[in-house]
C-alpha atoms as a PDB file:
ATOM      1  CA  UNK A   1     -71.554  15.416 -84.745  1.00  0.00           C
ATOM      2  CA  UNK A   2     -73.182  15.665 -81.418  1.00  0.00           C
ATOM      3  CA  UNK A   3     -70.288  13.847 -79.878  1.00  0.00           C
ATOM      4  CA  UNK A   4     -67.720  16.736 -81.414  1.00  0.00           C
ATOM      5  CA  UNK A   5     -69.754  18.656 -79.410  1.00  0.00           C
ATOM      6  CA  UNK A   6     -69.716  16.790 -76.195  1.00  0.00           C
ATOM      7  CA  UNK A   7     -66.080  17.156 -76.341  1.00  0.00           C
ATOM      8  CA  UNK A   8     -65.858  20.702 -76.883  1.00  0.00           C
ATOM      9  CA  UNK A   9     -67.724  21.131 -74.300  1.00  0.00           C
ATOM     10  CA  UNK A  10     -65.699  19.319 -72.085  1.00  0.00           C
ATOM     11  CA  UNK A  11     -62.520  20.769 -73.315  1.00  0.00           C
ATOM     12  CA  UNK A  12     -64.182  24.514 -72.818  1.00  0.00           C
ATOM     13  CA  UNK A  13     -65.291  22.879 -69.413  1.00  0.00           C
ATOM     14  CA  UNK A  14     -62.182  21.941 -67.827  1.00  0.00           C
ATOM     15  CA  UNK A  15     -59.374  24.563 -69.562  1.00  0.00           C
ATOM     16  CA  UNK A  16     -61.951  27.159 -67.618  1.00  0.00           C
ATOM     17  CA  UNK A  17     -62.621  25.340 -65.079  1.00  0.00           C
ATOM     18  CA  UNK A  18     -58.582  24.358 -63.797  1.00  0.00           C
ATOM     19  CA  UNK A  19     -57.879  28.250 -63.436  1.00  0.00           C
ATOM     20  CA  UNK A  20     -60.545  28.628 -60.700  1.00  0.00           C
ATOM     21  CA  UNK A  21     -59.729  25.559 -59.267  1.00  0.00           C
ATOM     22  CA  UNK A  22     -56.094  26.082 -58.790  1.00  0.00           C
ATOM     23  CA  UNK A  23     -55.577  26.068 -54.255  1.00  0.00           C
ATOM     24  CA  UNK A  24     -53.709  28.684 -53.102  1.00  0.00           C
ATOM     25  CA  UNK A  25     -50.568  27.786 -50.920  1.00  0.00           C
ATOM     26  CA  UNK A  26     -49.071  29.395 -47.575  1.00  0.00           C
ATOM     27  CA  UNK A  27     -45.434  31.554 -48.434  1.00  0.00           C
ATOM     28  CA  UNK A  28     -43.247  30.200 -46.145  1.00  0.00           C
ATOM     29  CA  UNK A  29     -42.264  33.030 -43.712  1.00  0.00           C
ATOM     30  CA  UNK A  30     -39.229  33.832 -41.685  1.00  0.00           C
ATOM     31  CA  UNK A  31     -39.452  34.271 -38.196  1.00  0.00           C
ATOM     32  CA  UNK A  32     -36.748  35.002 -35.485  1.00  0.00           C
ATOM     33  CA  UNK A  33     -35.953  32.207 -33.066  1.00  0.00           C
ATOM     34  CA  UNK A  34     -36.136  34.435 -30.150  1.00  0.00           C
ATOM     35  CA  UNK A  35     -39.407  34.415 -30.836  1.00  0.00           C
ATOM     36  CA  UNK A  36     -40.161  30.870 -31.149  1.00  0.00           C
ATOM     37  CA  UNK A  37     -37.514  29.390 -28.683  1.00  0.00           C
ATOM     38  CA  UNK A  38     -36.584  30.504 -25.111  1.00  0.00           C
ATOM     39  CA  UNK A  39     -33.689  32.068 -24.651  1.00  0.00           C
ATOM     40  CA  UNK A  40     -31.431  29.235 -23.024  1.00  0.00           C
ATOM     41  CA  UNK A  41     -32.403  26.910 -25.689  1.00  0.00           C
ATOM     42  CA  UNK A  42     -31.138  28.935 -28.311  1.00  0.00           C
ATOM     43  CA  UNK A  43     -27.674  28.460 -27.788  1.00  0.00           C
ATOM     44  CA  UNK A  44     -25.187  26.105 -25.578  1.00  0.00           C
ATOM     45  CA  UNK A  45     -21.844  24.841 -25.414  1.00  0.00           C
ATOM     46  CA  UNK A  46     -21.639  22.847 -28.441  1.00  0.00           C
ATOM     47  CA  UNK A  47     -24.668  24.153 -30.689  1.00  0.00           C
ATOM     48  CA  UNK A  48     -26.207  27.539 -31.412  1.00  0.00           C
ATOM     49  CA  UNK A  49     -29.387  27.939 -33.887  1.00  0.00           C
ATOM     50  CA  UNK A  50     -29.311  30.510 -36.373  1.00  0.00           C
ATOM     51  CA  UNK A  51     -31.425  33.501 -35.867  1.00  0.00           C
ATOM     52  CA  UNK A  52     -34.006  33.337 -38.966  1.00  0.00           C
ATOM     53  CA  UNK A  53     -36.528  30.152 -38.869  1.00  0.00           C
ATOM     54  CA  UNK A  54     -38.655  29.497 -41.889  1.00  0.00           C
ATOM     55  CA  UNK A  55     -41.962  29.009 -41.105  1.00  0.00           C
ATOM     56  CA  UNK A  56     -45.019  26.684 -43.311  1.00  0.00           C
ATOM     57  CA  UNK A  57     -47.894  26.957 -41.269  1.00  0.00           C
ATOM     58  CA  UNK A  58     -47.435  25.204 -38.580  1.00  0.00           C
ATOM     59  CA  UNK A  59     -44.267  23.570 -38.765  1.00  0.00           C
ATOM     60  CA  UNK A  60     -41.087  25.287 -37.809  1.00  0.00           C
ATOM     61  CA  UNK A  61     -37.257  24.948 -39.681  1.00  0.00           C
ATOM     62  CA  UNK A  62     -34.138  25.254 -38.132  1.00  0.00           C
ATOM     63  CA  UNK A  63     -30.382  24.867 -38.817  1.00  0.00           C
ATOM     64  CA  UNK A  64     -28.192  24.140 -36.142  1.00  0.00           C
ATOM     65  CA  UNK A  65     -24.467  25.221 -35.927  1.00  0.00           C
ATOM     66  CA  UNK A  66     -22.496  22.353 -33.769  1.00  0.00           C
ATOM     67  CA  UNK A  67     -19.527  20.928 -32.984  1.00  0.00           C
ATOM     68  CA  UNK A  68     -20.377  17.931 -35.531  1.00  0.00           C
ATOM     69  CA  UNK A  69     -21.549  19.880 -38.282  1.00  0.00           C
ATOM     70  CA  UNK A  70     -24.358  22.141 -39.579  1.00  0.00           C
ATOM     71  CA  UNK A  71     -28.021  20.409 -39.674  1.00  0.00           C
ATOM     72  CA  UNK A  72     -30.460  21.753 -41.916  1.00  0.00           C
ATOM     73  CA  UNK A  73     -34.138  21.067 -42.291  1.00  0.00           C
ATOM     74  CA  UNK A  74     -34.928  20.134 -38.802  1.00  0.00           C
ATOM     75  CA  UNK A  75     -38.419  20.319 -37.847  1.00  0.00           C
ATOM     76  CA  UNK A  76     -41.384  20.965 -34.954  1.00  0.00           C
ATOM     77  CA  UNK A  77     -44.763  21.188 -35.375  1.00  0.00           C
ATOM     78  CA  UNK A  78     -46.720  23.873 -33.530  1.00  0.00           C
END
């Protein structure tokens, strides 16, 4: 008996418990690469980066447009 109640209690405990536990994350946000990059960087004769840059924290994403292909996903921390 008293160890159906231990586990109630522990099942109560925890189902209550995970809500107020639960971490809240950053959104990732979109920011304009003029205002990230200078303005020379942003563009040259065989790449350009797009104009929106997704942004977790501190760790920037761009995709570059070039001559070899489109790159996705590429990264610089803050």
């Amino acid at each position: 008996m008293y160890l159906r109640y231990v586990m109630v209690f522990f099942v109560v405990f925890f189902l209550t418990g995970l809500d107020a536990m639960a971490i809240e994350f950053e959104v990732p946000q979109n920011r304009k690469v003029t205002e990230i990059l200078p303005a020379e960087t942003i563009s040259g004769p065989h790449y350009s980066i797009r104009k929106n840059v997704a942004s977790y924290g501190y760790m920037y994403h761009y995709t570059v447009d070039s001559d070899l292909g489109v790159f996705k996903d590429l990264r610089e921390l803050v």
